[in-house]
N, C-alpha and C. Protein backbone atom coordinates (compact mmCIF):
# COMPACT_ATOMS: atom_id res chain seq x y z
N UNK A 1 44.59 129.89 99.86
CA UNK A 1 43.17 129.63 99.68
C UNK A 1 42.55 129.44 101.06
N UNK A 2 41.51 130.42 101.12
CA UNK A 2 40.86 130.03 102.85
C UNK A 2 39.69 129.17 102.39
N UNK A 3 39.99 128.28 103.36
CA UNK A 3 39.01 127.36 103.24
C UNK A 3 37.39 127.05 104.10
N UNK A 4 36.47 126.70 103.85
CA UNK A 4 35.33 126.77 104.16
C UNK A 4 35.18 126.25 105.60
N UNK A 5 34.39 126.50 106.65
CA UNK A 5 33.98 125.58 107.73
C UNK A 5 33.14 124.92 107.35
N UNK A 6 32.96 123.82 108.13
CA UNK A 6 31.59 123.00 108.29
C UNK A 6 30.19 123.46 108.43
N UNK A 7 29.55 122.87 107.84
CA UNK A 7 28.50 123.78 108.20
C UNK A 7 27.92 122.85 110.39
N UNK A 8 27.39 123.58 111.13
CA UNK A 8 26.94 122.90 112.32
C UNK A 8 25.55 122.36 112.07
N UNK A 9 25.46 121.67 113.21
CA UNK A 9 24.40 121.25 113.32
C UNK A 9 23.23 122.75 114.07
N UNK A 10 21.96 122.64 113.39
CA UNK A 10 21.61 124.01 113.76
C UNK A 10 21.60 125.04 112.31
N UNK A 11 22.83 125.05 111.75
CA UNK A 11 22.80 126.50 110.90
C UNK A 11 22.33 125.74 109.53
N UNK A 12 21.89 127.15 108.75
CA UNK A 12 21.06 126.16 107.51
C UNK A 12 22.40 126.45 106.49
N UNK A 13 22.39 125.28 105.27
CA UNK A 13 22.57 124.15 104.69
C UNK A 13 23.38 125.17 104.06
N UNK A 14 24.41 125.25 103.64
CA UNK A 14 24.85 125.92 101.90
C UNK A 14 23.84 125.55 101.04
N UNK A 15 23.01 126.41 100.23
CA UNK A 15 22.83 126.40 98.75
C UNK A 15 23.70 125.77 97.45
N UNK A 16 23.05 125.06 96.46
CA UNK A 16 23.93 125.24 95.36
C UNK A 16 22.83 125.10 94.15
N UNK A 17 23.99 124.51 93.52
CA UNK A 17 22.97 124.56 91.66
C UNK A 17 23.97 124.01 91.01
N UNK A 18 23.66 122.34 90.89
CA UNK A 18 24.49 121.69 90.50
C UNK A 18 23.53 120.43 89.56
N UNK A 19 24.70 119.86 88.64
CA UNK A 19 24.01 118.84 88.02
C UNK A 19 24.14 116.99 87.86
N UNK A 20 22.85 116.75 88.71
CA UNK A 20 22.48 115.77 88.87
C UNK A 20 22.84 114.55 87.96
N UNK A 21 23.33 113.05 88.42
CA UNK A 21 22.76 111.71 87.01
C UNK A 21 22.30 110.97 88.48
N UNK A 22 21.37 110.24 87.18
CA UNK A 22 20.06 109.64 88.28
C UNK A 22 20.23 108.74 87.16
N UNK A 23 21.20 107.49 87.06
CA UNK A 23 20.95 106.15 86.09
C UNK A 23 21.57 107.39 84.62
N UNK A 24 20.87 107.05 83.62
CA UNK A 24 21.22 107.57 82.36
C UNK A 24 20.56 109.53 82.21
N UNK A 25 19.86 109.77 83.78
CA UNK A 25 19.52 111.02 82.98
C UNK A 25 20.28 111.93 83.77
N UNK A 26 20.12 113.27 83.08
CA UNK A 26 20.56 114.38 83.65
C UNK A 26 19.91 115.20 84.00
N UNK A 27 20.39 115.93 85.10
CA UNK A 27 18.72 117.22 85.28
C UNK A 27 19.86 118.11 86.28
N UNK A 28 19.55 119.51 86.54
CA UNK A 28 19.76 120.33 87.17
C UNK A 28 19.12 120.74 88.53
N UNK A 29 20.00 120.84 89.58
CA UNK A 29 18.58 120.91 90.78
C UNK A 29 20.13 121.81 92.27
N UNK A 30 18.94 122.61 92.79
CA UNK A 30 19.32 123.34 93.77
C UNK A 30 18.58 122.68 94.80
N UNK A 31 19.47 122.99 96.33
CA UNK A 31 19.02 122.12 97.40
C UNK A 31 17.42 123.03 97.83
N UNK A 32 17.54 124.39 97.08
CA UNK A 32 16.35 125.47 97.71
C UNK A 32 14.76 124.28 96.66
N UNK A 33 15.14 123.72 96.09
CA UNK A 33 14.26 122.83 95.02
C UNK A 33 13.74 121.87 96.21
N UNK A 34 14.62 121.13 97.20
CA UNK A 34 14.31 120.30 98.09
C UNK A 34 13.32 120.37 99.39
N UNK A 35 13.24 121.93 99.61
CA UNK A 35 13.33 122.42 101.04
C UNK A 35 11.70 121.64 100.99
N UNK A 36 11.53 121.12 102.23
CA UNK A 36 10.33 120.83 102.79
C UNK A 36 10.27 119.34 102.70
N UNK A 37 11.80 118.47 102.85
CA UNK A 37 11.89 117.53 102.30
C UNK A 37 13.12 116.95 103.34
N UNK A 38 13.67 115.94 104.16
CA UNK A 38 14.84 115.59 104.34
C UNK A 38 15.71 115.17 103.35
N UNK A 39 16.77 115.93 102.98
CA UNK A 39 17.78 115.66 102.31
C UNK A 39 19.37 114.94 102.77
N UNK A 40 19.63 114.08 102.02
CA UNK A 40 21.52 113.64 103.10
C UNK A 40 21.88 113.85 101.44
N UNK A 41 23.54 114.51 102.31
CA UNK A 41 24.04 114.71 101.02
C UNK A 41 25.22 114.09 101.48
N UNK A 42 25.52 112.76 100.79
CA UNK A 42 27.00 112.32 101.18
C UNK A 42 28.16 112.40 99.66
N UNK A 43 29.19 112.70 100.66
CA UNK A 43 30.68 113.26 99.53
C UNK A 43 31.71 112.36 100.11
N UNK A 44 31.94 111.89 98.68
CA UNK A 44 33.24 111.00 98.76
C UNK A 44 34.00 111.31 98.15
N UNK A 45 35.09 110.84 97.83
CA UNK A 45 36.09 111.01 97.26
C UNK A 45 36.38 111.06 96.02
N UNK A 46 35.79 109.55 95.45
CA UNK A 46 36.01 109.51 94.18
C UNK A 46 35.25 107.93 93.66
N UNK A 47 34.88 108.62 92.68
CA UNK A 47 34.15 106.52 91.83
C UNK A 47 34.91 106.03 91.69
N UNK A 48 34.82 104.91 91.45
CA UNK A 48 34.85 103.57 91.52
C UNK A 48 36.38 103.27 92.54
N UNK A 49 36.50 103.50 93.08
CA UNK A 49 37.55 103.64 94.00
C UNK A 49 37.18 102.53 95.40
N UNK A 50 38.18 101.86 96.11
CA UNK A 50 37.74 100.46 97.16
C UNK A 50 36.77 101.22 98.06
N UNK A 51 36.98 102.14 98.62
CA UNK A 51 36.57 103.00 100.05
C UNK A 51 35.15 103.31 99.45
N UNK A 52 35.07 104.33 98.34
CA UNK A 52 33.74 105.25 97.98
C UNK A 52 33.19 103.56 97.66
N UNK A 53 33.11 102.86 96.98
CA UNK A 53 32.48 101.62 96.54
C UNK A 53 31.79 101.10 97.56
N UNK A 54 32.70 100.11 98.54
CA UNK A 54 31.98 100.05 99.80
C UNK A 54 30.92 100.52 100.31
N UNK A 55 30.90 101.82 100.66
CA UNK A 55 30.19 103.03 100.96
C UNK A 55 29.17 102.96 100.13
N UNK A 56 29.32 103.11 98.77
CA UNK A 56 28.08 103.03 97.92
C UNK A 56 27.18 102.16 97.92
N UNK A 57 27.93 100.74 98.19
CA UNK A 57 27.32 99.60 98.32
C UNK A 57 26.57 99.01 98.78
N UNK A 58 26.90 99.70 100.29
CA UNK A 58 26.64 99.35 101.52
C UNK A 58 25.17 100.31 101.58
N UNK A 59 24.75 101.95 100.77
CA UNK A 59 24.00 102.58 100.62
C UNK A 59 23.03 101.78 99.61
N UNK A 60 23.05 101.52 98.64
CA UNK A 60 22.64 99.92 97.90
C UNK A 60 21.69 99.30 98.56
N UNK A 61 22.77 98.20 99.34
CA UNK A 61 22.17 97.05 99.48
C UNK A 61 21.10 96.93 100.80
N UNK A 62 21.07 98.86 101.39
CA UNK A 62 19.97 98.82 102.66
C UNK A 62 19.28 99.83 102.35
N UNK A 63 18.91 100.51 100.82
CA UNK A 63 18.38 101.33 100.19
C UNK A 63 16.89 100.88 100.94
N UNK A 64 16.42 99.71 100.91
CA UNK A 64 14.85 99.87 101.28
C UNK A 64 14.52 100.34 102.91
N UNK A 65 15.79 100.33 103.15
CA UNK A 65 15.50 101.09 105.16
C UNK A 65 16.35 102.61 105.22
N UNK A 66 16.43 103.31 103.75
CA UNK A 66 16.29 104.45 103.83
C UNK A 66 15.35 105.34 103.09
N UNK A 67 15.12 104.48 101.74
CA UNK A 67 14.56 105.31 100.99
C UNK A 67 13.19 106.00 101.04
N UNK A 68 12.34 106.04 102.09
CA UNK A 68 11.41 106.83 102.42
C UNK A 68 11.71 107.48 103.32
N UNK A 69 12.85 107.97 103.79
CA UNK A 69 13.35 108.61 104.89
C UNK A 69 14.01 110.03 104.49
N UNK A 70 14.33 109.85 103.61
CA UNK A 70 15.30 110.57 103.09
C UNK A 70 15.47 110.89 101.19
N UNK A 71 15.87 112.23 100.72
CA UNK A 71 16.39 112.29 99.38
C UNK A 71 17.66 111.99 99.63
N UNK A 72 18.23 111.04 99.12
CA UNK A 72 19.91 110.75 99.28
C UNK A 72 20.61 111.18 97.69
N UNK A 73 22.04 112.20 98.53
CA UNK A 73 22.67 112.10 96.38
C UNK A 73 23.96 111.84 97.09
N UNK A 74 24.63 111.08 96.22
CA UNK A 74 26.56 111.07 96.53
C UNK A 74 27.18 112.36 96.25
N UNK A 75 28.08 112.92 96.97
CA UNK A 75 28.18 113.75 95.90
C UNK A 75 29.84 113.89 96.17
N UNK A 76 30.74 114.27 94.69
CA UNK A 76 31.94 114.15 94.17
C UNK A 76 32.32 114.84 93.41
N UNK A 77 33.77 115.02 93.49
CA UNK A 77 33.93 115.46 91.82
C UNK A 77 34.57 115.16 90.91
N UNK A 78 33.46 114.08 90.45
CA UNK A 78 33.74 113.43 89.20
C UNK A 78 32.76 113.87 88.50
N UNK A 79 33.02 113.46 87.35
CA UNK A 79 32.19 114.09 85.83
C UNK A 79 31.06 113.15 85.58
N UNK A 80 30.43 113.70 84.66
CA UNK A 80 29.11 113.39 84.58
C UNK A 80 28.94 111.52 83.73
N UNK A 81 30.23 111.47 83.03
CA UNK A 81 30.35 110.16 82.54
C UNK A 81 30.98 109.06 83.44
N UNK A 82 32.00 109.78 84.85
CA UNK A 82 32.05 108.88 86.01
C UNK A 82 30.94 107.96 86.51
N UNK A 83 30.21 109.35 86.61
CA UNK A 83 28.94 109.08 87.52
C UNK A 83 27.80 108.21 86.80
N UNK A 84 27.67 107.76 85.69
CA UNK A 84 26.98 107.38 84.76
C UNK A 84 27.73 105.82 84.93
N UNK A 85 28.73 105.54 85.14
CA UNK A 85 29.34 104.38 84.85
C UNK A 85 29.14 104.12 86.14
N UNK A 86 29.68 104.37 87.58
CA UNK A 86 29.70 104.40 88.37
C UNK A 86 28.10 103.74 89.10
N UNK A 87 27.09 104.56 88.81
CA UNK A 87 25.49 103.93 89.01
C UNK A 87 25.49 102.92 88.07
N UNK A 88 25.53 102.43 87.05
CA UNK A 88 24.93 101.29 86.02
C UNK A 88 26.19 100.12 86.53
N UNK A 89 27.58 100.29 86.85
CA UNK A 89 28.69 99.15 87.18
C UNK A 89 28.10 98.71 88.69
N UNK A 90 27.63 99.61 89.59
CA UNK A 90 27.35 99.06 91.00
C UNK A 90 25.82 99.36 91.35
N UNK A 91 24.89 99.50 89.84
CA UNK A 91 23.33 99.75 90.20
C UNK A 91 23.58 100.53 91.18
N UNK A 92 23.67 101.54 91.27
CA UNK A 92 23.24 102.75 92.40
C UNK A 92 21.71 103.31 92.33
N UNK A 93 21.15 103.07 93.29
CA UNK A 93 19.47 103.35 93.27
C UNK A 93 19.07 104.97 93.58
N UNK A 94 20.45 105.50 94.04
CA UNK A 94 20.67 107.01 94.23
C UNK A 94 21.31 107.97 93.61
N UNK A 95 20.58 109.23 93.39
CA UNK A 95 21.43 109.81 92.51
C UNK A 95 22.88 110.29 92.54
N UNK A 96 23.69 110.82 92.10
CA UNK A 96 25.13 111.31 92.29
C UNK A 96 25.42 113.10 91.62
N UNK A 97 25.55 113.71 92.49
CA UNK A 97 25.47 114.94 91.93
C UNK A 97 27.36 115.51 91.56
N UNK A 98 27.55 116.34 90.23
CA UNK A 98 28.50 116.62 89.75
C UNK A 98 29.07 118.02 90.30
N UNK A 99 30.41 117.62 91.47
CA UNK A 99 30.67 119.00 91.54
C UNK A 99 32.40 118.98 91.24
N UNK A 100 32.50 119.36 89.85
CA UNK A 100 33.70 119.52 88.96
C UNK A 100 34.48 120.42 89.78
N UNK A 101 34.18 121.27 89.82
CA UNK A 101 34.63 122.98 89.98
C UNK A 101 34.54 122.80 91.63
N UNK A 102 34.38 121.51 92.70
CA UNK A 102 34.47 121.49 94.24
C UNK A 102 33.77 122.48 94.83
N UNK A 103 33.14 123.61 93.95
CA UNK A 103 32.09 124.74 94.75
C UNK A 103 31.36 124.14 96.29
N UNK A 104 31.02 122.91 95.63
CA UNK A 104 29.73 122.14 97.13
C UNK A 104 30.89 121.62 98.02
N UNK A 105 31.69 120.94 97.94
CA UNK A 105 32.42 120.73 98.65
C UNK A 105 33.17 121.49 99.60
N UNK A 106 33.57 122.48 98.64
CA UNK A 106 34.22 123.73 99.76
C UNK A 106 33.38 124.57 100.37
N UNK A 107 31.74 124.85 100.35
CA UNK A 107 31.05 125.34 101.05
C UNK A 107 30.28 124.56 102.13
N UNK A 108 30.87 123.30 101.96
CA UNK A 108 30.15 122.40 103.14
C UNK A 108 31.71 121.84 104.03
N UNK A 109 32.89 122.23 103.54
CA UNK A 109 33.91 122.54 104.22
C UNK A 109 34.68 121.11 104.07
N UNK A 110 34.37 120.45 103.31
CA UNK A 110 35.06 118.88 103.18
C UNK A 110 35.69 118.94 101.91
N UNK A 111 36.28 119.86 101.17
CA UNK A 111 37.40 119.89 100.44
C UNK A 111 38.29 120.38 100.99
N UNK A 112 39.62 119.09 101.51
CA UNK A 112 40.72 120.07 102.46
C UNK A 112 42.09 119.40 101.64
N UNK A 113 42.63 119.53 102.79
CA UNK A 113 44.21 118.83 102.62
C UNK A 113 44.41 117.41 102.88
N UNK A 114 44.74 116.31 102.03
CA UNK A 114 44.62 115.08 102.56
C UNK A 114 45.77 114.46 102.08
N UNK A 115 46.44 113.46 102.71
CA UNK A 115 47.86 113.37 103.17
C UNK A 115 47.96 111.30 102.67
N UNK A 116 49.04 110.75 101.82
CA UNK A 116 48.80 109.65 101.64
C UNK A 116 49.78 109.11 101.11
N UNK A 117 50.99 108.56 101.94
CA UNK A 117 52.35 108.29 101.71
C UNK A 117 53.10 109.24 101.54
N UNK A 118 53.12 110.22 102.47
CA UNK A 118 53.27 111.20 102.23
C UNK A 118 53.31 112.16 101.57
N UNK A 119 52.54 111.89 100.77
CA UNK A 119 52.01 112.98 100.02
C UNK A 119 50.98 113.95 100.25
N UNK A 120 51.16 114.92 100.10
CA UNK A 120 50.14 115.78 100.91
C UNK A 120 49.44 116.40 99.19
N UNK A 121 47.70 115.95 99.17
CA UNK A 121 47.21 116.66 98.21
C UNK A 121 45.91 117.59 98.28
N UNK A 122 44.69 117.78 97.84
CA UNK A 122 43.78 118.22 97.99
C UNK A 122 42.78 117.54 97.54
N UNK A 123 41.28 117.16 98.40
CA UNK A 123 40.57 115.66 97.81
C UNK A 123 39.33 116.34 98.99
N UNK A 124 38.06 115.30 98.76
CA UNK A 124 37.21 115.37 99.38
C UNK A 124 37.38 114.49 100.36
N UNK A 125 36.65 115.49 101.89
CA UNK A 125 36.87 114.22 102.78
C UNK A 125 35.80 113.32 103.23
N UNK A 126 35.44 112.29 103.60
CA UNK A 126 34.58 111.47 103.27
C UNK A 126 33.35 112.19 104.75
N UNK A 127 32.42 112.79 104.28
CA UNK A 127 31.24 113.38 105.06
C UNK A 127 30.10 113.81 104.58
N UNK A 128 29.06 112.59 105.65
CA UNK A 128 27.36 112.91 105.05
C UNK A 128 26.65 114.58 106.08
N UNK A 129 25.96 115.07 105.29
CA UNK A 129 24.97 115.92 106.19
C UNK A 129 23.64 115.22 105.54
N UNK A 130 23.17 115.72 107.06
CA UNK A 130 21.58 115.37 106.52
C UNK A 130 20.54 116.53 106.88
N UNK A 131 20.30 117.37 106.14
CA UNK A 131 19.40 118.37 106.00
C UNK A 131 18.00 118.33 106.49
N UNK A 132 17.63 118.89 107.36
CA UNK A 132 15.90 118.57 107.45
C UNK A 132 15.25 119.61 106.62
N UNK A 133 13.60 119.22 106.81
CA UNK A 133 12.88 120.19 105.82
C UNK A 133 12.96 121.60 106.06
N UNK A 134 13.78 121.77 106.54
CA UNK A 134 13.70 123.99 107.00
C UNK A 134 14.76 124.06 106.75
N UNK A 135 15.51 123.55 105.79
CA UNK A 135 16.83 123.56 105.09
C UNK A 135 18.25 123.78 106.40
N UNK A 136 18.23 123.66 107.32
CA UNK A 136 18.89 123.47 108.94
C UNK A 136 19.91 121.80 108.34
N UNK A 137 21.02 122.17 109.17
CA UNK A 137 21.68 120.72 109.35
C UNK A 137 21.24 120.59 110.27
N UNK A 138 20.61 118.94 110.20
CA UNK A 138 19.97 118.18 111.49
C UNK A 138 21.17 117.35 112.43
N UNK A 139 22.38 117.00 110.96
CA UNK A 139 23.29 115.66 111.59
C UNK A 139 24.39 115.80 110.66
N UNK A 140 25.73 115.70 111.05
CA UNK A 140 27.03 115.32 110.38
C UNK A 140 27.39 114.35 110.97
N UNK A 141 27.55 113.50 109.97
CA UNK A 141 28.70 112.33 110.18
C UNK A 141 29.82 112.81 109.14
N UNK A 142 31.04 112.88 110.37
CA UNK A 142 32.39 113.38 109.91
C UNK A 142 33.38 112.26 109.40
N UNK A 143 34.24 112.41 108.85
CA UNK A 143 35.19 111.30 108.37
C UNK A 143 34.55 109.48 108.32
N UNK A 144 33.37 109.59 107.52
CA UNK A 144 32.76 108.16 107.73
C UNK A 144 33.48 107.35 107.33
N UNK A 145 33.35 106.17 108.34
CA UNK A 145 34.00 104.86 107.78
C UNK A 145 33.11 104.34 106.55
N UNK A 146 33.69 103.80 105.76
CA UNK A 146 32.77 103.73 104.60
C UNK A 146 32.20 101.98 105.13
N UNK A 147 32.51 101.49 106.55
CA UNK A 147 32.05 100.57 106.59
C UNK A 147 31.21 100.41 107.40
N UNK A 148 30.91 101.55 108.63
CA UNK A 148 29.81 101.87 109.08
C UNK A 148 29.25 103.29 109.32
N UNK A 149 28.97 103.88 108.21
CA UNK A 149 28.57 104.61 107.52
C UNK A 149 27.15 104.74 107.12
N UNK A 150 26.52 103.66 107.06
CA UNK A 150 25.30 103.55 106.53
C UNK A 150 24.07 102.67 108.10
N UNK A 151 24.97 102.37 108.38
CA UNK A 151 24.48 102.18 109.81
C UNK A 151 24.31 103.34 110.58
N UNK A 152 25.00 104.31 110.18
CA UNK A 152 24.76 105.47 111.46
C UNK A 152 24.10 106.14 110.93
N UNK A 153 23.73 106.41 109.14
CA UNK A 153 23.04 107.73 108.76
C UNK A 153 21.24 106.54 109.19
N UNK A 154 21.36 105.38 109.19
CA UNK A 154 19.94 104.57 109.08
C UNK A 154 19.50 105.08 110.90
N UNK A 155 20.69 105.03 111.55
CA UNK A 155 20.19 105.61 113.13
C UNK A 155 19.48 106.62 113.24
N UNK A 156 20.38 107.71 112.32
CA UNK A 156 19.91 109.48 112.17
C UNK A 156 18.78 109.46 112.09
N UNK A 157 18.37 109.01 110.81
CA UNK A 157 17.08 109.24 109.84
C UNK A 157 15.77 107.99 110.71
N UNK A 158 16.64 107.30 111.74
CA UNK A 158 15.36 107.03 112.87
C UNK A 158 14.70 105.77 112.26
């Protein structure tokens, strides 16, 4: 399986068409839906899990010094009833977009090989982009610490 690059800073965004939970609803939405808009799209690993939690949390509890800055979605691949439990167990004020099938992941190049007692498997690796309005990556943060993580995308977004 060849696997995707990153996208750079500079080149515009992968496309997709994926489906959204925002609290209890569902909706369908492509990033071409966004354009004219700053978008961050951060991918973790997995719900309810110590690391992605943190991370989420930490996106949470400083939601009011991003949320006019930015459209923020998590994005994973977990299912649509993860993600439903996942926002209502840790109030997530952001949406979480469903990518089952890893399509977004492997076109933004953070579905790889990841290694853990020696075990070597395949997983998302923990990385935000943040899209500006001409659909361009403005900023990657690569392998985020899920503990300062939200400090650096609050730097980005200024």
């Amino acid at each position: 399986m060849l696997l995707a690059m990153k996208p750079k800073v500079g080149e515009m965004a992968p496309d997709f068409r994926a489906t959204v939970v925002d609290g209890e609803e569902e909706s369908e939405l492509s990033l071409e839906d966004l354009r004219g808009e700053t978008v961050v799209l951060v991918f973790y690993p997995k719900d309810n899990t110590p690391g992605c939690t943190i991370q989420a949390c930490s996106l949470r509890d400083h939601w009011d010094e991003i949320k006019d800055k930015a459209r923020v979605y998590g994005v994973s691949a977990d299912g649509v009833v993860s993600h439903k439990k996942f926002i209502a167990k840790k109030r997530l004020p952001y949406p979480l977009i469903v990518d089952e099938d890893k399509q977004i992941a492997e076109a933004y190049g953070v579905w790889v090989q990841k290694s853990m007692m020696g075990k070597k498997f395949m997983g998302i690796e923990r990385s935000t982009f943040v899209i500006g309005p001409d659909g361009r990556i403005a900023a990657v943060l690569e392998k985020a610490s899920p503990l300062s993580h939200t400090e650096k995308l609050s730097k980005i977004l200024g």
